[in-house]
N, C-alpha and C. Protein backbone atom coordinates (compact mmCIF):
# COMPACT_ATOMS: atom_id res chain seq x y z
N UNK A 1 0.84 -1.18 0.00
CA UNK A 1 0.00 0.00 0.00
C UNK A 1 0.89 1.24 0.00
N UNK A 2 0.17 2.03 -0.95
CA UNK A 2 1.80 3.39 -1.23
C UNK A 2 0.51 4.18 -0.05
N UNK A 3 -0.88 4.01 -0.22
CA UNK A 3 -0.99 5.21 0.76
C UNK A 3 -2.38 4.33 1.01
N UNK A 4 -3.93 5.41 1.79
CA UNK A 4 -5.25 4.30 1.97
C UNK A 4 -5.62 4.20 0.75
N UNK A 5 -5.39 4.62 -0.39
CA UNK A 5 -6.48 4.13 -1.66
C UNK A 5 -5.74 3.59 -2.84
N UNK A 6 -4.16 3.96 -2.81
CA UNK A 6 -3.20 3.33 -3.67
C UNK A 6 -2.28 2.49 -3.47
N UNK A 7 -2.50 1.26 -3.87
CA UNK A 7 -1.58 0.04 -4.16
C UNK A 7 -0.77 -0.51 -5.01
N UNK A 8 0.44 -1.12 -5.06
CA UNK A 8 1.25 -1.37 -6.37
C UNK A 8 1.45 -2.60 -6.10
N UNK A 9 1.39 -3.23 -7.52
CA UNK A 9 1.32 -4.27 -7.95
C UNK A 9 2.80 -4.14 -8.76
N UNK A 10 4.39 -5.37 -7.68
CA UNK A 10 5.36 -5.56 -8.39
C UNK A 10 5.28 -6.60 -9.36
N UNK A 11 5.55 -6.53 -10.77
CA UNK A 11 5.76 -7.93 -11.56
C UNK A 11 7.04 -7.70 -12.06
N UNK A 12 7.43 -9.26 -12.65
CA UNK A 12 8.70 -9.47 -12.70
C UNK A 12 9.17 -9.26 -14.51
N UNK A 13 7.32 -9.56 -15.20
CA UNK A 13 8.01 -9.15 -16.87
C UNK A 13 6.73 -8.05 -17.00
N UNK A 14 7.17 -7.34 -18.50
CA UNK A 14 6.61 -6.87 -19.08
C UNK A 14 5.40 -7.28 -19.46
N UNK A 15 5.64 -8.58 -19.73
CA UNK A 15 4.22 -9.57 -19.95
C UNK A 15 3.01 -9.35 -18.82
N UNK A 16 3.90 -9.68 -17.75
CA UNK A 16 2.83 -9.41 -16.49
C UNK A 16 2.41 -8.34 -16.36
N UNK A 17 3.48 -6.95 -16.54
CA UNK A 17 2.36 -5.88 -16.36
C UNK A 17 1.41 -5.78 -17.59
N UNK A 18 1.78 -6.04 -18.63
CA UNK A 18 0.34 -5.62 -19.23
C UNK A 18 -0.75 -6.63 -19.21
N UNK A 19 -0.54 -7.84 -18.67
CA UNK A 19 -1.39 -8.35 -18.30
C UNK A 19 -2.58 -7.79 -17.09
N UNK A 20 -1.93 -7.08 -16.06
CA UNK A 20 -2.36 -6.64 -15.17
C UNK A 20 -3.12 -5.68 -15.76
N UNK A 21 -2.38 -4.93 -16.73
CA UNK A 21 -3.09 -3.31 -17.10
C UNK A 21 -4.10 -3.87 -17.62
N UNK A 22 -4.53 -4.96 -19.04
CA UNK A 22 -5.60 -5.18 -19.32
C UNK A 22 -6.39 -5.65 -18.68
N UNK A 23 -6.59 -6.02 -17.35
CA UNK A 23 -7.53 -6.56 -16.20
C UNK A 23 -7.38 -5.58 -15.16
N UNK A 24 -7.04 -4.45 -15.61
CA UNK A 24 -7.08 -3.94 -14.56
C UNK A 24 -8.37 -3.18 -14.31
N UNK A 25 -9.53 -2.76 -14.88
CA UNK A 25 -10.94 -2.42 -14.69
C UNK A 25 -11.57 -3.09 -13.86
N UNK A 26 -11.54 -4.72 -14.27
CA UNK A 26 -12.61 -5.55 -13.68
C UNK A 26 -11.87 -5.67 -11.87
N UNK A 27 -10.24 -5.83 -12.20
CA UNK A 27 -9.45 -6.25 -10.60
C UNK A 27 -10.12 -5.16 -9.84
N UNK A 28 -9.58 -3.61 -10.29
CA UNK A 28 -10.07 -2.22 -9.64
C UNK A 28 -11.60 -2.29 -9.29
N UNK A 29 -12.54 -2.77 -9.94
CA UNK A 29 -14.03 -3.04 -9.73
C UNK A 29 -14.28 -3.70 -8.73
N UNK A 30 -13.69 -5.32 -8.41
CA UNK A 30 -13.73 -6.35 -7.77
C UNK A 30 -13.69 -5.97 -6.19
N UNK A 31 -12.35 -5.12 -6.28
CA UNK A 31 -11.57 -4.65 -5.19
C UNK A 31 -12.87 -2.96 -4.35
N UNK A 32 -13.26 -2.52 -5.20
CA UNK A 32 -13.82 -1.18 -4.93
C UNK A 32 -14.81 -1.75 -4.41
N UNK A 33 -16.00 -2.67 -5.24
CA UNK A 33 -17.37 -3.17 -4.29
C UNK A 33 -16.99 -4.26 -3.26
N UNK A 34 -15.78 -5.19 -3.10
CA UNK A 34 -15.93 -6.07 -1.78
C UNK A 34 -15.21 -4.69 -0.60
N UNK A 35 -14.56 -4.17 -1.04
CA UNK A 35 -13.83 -3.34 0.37
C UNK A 35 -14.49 -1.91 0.47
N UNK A 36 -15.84 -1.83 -0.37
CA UNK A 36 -16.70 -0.43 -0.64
C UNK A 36 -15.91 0.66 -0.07
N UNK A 37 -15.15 0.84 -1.26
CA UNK A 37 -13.76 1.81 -0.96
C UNK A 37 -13.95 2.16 -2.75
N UNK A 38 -14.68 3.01 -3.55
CA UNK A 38 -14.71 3.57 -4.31
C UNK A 38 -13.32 4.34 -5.21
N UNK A 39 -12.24 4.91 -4.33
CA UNK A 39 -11.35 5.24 -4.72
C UNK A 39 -9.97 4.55 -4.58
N UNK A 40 -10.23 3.39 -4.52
CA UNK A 40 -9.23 2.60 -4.77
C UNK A 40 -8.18 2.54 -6.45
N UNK A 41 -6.74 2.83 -6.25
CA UNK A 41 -6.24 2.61 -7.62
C UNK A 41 -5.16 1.52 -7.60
N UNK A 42 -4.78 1.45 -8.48
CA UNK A 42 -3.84 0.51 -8.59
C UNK A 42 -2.53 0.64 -9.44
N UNK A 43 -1.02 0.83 -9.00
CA UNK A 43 -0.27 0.85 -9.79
C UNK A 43 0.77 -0.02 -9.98
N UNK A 44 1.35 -0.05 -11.28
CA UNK A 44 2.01 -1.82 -11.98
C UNK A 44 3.50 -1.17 -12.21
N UNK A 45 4.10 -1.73 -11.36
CA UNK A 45 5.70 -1.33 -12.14
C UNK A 45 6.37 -2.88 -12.44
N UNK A 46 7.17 -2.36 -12.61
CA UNK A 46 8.39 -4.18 -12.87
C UNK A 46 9.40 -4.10 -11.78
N UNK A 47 9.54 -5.14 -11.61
CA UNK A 47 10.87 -5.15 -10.35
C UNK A 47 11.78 -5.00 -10.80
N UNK A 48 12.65 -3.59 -10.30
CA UNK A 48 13.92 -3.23 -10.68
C UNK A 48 15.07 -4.26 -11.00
N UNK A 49 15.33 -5.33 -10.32
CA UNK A 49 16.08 -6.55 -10.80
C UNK A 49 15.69 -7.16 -12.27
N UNK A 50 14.37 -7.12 -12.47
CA UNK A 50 14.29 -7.90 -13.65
C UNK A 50 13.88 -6.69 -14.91
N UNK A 51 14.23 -5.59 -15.07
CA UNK A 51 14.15 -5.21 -15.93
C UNK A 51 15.26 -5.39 -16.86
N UNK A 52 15.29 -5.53 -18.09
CA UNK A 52 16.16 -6.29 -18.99
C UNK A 52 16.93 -5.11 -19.33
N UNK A 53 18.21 -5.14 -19.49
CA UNK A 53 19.02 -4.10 -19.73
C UNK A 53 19.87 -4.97 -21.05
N UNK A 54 19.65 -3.29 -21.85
CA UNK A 54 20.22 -3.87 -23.37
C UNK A 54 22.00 -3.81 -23.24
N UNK A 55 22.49 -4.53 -23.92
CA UNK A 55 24.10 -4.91 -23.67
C UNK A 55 24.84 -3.09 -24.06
N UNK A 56 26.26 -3.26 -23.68
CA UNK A 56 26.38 -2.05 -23.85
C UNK A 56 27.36 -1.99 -25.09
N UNK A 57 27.69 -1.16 -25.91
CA UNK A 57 28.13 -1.25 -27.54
C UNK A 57 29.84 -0.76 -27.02
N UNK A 58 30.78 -1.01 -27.81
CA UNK A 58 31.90 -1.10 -27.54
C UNK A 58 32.74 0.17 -26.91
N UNK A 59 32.00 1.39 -27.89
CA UNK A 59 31.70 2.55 -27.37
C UNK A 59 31.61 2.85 -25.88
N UNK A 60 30.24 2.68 -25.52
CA UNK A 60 29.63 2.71 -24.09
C UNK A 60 30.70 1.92 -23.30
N UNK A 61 30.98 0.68 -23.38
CA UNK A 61 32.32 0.16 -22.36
C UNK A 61 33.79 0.93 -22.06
N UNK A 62 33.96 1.39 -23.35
CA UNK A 62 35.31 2.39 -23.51
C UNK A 62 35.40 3.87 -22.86
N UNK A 63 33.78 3.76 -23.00
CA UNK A 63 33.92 4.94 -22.10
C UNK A 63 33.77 5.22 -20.83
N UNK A 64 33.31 4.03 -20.50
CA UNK A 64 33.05 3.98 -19.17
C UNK A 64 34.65 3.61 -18.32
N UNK A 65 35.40 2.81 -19.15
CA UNK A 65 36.74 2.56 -18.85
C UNK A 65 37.67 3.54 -18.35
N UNK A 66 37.30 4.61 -19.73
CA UNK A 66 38.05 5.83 -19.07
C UNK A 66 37.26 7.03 -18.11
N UNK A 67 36.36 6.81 -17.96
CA UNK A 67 35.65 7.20 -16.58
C UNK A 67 36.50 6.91 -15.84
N UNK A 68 36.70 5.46 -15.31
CA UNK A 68 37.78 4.71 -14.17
C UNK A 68 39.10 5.12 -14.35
N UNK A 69 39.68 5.56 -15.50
CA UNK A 69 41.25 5.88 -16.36
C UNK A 69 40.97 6.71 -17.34
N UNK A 70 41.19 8.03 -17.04
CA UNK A 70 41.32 8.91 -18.21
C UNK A 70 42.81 8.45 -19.14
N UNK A 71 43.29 7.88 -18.29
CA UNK A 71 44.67 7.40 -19.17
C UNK A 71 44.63 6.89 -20.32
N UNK A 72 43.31 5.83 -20.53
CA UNK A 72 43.13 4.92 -21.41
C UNK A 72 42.29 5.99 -22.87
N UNK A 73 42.16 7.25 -22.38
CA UNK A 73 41.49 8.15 -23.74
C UNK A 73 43.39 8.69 -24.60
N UNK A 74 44.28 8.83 -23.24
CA UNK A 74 45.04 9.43 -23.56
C UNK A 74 45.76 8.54 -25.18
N UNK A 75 46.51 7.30 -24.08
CA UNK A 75 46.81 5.90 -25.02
C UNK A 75 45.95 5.81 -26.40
N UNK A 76 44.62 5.80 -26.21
CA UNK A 76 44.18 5.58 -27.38
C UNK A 76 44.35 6.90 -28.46
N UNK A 77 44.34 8.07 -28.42
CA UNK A 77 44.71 8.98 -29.13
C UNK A 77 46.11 9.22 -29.33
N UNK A 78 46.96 9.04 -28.69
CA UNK A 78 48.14 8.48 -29.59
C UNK A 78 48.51 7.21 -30.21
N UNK A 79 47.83 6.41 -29.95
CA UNK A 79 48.24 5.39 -30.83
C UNK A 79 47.03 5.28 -31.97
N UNK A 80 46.53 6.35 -31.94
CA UNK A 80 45.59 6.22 -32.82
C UNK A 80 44.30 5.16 -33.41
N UNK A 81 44.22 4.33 -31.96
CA UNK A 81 43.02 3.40 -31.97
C UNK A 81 41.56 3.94 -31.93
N UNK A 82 40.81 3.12 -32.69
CA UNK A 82 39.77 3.23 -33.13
C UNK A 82 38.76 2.20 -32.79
N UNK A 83 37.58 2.30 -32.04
CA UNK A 83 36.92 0.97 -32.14
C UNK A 83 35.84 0.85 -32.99
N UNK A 84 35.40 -0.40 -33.23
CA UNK A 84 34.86 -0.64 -34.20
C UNK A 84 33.31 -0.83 -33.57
């Protein structure tokens, strides 16, 4: 319960939340006439662990490298490497 009338619903895929979202009228209905609580809502996120994170491109690693080592921008501009 985030507060008295809003609740979140964690799922683990994408699948599940929109499963949830398309049932979510009749669930929100179900829930409003047994607990005659009219303003009841409901919100769907994904669990931060299982959200799928896209790989990172050779780029994005290199740079993150020299985040840790600016040394490694230095090296590569004199030796004139390039990634692909």
């Amino acid at each position: 319960m985030l507060n008295d009338v809003v609740f979140e619903v964690e799922v683990n895929t994408e699948l599940n939340k929109q499963y949830l979202t398309d049932n979510s009228l009749s669930i929100l209905s179900h829930l409003r006439e047994t607990l005659q609580n009219g303003e009841i809502t409901m919100t769907i996120r994904i669990a931060e662990d299982n959200v799928i994170k896209k790989p990172l491109t050779s780029r994005e690693i290199f740079d993150e490298m020299v985040q840790q080592n600016p040394s490694l921008q230095k090296l590569s501009d004199e030796f004139g490497l390039e990634l692909n």
